[in-house]
PDB file of N, CA and C in Angstrom:
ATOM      1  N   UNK A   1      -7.429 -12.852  15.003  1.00  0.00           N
ATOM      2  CA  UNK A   1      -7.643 -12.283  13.685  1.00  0.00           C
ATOM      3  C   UNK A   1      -7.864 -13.406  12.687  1.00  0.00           C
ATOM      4  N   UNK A   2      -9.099 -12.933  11.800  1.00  0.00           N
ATOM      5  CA  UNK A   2      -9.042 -14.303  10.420  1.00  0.00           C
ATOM      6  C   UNK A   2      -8.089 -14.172   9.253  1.00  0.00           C
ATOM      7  N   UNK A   3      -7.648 -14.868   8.998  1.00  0.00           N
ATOM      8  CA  UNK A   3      -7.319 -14.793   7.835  1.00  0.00           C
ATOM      9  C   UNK A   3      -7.932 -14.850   6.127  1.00  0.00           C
ATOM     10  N   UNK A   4      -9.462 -14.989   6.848  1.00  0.00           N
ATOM     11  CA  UNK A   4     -10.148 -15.036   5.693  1.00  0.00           C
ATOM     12  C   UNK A   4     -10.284 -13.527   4.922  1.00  0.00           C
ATOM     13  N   UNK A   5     -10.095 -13.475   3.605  1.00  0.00           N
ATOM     14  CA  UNK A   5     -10.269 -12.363   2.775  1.00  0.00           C
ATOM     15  C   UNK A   5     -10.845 -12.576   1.104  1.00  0.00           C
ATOM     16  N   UNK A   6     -11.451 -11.554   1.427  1.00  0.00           N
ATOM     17  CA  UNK A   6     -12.301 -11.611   0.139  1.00  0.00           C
ATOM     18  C   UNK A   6     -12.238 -10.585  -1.163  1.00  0.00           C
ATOM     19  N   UNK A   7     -12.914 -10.533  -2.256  1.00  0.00           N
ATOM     20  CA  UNK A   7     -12.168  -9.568  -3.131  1.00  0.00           C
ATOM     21  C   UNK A   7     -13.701  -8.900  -3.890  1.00  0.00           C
ATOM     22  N   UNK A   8     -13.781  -7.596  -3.920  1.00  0.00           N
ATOM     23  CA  UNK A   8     -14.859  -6.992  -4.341  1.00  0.00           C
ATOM     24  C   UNK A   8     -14.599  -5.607  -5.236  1.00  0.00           C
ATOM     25  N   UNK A   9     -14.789  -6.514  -6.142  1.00  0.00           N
ATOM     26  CA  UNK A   9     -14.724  -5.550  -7.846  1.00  0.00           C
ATOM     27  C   UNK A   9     -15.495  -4.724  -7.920  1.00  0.00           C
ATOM     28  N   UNK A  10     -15.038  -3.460  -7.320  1.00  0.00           N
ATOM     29  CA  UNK A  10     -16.305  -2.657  -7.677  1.00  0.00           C
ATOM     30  C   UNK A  10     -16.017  -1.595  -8.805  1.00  0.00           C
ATOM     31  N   UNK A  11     -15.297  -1.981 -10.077  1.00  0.00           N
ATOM     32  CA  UNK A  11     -14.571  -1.155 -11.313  1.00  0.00           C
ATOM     33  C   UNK A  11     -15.819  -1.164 -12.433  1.00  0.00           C
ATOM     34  N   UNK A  12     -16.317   0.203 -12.641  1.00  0.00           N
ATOM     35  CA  UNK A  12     -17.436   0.292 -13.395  1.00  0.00           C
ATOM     36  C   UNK A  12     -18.502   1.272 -12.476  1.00  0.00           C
ATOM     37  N   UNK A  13     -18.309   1.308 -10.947  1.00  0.00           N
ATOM     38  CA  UNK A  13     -19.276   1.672 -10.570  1.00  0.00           C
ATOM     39  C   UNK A  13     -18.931   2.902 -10.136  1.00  0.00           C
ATOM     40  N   UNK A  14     -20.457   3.922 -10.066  1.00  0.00           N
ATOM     41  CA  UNK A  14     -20.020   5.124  -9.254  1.00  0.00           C
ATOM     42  C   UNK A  14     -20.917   5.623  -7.786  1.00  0.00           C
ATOM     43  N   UNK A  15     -19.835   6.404  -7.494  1.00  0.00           N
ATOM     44  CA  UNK A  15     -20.371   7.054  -6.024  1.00  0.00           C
ATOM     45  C   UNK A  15     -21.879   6.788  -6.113  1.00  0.00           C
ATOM     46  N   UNK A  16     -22.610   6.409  -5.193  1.00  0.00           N
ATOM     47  CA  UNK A  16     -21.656   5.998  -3.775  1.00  0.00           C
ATOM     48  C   UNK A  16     -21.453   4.291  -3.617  1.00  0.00           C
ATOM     49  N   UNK A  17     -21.784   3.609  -4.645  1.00  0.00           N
ATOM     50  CA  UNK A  17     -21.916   2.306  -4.829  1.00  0.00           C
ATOM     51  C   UNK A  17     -20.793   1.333  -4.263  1.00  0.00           C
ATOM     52  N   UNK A  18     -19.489   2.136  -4.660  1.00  0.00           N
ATOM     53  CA  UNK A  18     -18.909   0.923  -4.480  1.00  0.00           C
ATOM     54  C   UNK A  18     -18.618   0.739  -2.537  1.00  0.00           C
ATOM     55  N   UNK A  19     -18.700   1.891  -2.260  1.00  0.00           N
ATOM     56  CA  UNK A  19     -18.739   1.883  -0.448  1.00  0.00           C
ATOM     57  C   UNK A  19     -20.141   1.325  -0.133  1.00  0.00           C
ATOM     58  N   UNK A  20     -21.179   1.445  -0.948  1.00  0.00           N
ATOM     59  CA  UNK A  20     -22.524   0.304  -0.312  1.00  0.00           C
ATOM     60  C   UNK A  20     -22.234  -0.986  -0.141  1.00  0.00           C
ATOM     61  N   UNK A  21     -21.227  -1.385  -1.504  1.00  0.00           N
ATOM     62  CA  UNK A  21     -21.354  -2.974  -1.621  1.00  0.00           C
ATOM     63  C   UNK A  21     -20.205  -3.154  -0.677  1.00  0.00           C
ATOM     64  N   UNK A  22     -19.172  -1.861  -0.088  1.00  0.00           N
ATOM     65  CA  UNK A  22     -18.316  -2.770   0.707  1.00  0.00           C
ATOM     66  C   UNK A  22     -18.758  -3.304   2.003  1.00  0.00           C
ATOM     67  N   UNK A  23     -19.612  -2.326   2.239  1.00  0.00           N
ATOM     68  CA  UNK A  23     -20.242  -2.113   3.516  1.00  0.00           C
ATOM     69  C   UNK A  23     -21.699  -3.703   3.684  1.00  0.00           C
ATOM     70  N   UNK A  24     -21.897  -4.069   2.856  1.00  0.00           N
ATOM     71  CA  UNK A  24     -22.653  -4.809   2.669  1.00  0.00           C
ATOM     72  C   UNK A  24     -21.874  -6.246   2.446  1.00  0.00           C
ATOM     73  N   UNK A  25     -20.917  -6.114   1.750  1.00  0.00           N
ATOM     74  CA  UNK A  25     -19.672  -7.464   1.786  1.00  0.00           C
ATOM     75  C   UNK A  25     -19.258  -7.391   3.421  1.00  0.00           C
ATOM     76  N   UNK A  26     -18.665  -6.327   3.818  1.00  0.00           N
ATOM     77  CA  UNK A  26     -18.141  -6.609   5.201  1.00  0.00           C
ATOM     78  C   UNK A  26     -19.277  -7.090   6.387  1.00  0.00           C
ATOM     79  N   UNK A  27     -20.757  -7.243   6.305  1.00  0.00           N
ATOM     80  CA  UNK A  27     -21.482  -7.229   7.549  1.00  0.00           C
ATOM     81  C   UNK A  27     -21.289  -9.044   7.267  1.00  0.00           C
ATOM     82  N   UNK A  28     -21.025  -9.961   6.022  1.00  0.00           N
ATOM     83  CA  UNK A  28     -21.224 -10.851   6.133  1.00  0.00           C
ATOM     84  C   UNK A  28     -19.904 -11.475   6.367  1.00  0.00           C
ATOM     85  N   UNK A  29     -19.061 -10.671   6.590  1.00  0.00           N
ATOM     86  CA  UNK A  29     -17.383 -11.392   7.404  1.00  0.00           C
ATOM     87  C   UNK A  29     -17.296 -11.275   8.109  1.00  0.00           C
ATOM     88  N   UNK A  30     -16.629 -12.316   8.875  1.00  0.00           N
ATOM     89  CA  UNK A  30     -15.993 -12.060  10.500  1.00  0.00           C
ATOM     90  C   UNK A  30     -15.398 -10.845  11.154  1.00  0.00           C
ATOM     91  N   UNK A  31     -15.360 -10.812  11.998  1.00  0.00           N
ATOM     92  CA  UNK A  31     -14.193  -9.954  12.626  1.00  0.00           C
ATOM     93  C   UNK A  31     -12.860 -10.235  12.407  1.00  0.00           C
ATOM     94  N   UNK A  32     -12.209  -8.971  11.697  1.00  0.00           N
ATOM     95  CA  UNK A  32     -10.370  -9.387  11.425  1.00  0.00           C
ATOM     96  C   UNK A  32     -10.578  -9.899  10.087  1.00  0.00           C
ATOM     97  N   UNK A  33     -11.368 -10.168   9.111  1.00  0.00           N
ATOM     98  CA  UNK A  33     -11.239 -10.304   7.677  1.00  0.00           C
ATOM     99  C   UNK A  33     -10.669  -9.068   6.884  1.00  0.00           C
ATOM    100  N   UNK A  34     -10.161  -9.713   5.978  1.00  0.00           N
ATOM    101  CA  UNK A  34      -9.775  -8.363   5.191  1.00  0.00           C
ATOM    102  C   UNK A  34     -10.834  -8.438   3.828  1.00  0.00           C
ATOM    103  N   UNK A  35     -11.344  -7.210   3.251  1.00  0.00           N
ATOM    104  CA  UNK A  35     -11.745  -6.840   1.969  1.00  0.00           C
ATOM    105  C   UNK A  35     -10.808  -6.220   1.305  1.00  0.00           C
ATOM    106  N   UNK A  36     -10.803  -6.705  -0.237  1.00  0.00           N
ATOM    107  CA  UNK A  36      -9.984  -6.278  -1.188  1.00  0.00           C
ATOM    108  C   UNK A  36     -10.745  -5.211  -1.928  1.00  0.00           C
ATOM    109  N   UNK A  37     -10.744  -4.151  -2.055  1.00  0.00           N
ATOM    110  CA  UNK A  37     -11.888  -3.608  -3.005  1.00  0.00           C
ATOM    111  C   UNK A  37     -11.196  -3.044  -3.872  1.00  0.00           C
ATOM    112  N   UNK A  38     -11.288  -2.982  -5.306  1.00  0.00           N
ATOM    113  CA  UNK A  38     -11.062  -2.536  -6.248  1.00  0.00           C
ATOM    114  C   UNK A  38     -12.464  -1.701  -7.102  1.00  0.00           C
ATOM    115  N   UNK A  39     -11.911  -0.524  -6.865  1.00  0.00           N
ATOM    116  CA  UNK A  39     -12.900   0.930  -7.635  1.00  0.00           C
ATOM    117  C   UNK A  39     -11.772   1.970  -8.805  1.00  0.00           C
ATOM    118  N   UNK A  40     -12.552   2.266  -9.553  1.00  0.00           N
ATOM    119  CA  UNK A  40     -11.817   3.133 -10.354  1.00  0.00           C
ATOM    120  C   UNK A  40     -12.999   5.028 -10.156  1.00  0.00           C
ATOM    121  N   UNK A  41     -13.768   4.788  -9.416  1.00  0.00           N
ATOM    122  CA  UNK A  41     -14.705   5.993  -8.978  1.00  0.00           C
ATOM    123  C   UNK A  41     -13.633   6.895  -8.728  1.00  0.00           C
ATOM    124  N   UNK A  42     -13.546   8.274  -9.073  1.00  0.00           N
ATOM    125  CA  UNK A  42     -12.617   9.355  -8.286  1.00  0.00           C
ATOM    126  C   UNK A  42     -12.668   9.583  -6.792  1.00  0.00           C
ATOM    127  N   UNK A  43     -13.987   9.604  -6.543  1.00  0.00           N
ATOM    128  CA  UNK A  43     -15.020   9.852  -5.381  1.00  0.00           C
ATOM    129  C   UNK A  43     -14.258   8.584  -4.476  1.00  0.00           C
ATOM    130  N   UNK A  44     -13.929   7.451  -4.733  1.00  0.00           N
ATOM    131  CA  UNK A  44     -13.717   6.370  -3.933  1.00  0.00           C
ATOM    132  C   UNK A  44     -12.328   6.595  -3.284  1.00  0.00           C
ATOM    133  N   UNK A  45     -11.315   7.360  -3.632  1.00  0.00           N
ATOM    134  CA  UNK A  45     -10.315   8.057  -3.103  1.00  0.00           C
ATOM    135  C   UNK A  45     -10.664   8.734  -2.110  1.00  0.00           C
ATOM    136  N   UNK A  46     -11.913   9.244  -1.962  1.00  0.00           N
ATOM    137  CA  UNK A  46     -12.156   9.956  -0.870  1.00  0.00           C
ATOM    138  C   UNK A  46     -12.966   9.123   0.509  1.00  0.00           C
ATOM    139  N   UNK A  47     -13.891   8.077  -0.626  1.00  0.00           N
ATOM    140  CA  UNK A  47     -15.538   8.089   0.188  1.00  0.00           C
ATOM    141  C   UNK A  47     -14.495   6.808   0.732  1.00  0.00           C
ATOM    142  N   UNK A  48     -13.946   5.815   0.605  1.00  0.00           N
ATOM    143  CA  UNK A  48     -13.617   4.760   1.319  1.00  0.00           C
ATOM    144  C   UNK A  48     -12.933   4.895   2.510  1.00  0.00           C
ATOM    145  N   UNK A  49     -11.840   6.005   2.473  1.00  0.00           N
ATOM    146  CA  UNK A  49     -11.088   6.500   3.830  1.00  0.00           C
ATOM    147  C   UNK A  49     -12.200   6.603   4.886  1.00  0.00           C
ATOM    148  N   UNK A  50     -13.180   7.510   4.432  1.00  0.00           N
ATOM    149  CA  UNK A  50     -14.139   8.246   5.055  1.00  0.00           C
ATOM    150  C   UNK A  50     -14.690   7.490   5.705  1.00  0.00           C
ATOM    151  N   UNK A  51     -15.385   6.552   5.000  1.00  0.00           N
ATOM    152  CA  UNK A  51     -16.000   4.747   5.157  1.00  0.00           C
ATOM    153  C   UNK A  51     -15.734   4.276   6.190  1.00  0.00           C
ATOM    154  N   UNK A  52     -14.146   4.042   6.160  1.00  0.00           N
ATOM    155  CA  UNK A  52     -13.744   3.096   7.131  1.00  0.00           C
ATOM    156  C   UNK A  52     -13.496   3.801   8.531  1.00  0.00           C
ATOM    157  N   UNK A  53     -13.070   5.585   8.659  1.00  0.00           N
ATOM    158  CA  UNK A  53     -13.004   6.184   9.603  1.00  0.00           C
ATOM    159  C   UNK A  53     -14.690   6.214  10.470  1.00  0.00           C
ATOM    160  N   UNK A  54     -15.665   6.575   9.783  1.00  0.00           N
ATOM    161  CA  UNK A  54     -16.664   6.232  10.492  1.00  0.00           C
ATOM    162  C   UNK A  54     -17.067   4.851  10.993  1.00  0.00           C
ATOM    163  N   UNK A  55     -17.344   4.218  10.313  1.00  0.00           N
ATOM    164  CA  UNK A  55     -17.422   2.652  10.227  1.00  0.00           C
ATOM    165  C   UNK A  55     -16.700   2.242  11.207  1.00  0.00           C
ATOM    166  N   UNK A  56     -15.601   2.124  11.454  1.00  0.00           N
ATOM    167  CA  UNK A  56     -14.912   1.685  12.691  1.00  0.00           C
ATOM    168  C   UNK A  56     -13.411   0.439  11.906  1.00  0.00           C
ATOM    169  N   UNK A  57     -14.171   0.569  10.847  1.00  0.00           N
ATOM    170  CA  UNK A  57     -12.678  -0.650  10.266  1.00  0.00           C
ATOM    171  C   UNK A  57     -11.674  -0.108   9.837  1.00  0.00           C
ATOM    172  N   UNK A  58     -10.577  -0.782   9.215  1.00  0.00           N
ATOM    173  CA  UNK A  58      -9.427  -0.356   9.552  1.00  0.00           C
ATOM    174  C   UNK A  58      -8.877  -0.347   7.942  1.00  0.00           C
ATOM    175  N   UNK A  59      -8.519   0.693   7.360  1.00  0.00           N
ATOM    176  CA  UNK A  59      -8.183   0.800   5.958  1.00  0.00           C
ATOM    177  C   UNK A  59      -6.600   0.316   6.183  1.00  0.00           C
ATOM    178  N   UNK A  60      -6.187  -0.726   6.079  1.00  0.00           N
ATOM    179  CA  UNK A  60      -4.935  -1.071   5.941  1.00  0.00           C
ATOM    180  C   UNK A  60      -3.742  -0.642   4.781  1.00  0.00           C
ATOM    181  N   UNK A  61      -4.512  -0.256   3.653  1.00  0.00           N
ATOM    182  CA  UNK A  61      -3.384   0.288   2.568  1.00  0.00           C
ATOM    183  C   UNK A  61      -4.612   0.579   1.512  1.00  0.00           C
ATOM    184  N   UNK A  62      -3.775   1.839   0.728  1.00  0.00           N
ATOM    185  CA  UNK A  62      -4.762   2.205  -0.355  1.00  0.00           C
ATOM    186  C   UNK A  62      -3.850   2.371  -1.812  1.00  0.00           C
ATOM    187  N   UNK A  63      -3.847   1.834  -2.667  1.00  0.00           N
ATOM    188  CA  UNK A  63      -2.850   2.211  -3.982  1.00  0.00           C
ATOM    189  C   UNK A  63      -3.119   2.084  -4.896  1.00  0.00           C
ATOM    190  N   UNK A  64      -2.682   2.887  -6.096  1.00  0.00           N
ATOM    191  CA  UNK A  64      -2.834   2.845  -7.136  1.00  0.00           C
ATOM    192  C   UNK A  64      -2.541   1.709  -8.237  1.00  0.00           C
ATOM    193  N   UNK A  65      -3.262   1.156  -8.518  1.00  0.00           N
ATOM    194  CA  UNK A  65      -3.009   0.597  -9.885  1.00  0.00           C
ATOM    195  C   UNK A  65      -3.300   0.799 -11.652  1.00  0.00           C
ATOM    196  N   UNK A  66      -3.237  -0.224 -12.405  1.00  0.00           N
ATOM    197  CA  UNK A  66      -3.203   0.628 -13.852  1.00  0.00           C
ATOM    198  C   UNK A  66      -4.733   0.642 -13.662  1.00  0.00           C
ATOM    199  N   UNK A  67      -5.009   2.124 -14.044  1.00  0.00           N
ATOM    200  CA  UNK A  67      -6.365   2.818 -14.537  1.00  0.00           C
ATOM    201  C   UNK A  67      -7.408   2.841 -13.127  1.00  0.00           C
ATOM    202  N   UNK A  68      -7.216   2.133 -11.743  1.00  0.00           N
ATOM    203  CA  UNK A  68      -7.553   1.743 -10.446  1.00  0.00           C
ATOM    204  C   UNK A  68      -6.971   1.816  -9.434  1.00  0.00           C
ATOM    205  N   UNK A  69      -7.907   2.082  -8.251  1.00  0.00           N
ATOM    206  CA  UNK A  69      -7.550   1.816  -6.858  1.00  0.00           C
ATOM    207  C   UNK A  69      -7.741   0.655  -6.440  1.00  0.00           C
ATOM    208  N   UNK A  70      -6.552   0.218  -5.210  1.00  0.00           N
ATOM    209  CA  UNK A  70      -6.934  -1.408  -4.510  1.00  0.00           C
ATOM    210  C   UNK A  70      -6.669  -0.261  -3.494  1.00  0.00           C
ATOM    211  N   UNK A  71      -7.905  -1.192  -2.065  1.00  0.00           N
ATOM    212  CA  UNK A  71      -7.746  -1.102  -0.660  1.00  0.00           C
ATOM    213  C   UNK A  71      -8.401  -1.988   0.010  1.00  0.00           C
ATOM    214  N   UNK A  72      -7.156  -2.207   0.880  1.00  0.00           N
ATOM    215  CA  UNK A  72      -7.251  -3.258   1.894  1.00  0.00           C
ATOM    216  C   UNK A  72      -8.331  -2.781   3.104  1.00  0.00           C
ATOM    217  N   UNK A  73      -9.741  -2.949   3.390  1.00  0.00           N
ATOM    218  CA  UNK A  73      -9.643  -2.969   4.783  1.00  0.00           C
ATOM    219  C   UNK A  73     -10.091  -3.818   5.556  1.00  0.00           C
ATOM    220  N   UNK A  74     -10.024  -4.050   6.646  1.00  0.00           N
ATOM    221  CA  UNK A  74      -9.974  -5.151   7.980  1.00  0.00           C
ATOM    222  C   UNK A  74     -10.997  -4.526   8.810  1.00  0.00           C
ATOM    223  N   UNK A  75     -12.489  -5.995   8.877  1.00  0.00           N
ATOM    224  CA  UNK A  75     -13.503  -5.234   9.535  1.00  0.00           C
ATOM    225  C   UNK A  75     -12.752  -5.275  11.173  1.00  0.00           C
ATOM    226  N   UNK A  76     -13.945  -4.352  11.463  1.00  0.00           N
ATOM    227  CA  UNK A  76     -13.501  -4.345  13.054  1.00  0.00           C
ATOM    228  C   UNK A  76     -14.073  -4.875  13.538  1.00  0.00           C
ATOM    229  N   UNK A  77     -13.800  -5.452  15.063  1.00  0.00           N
ATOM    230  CA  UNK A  77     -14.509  -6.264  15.786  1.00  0.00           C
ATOM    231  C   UNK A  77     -15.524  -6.232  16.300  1.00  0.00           C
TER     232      UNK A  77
END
């Protein structure tokens, strides 16, 4: 597993954007990186779970912060 992780602001944007750019951040990381993504989209509560269940990566934690969501996920191999 890497320990490399990266962080992708996606606060401002809406469906379906900020799951494009994660999906587009993750093809250029290793296997076992983690993405940080930060969205405030309503839709991103839904579309990122969704994301990562198809996708194959691994949503490690999803939570609330002030006025935002952070989620961790870890591409797959």
């Amino acid at each position: 597993m890497s320990n490399q992780s990266e962080t992708l602001d996606a606060l401002g944007l809406l469906c379906p954007l900020p799951v494009l750019k994660a999906r587009k951040r993750l093809k250029s990381m290793p296997a076992g990186a983690v993405l940080r993504v930060l969205a405030d989209d309503p839709a991103a509560i839904i579309d990122v779970p969704h994301f990562c269940a198809e996708s194959g990566h691994h949503l490690l934690s999803q939570e609330d912060a002030e006025g935002h969501q952070i989620y961790l996920i870890q591409k797959s191999d």
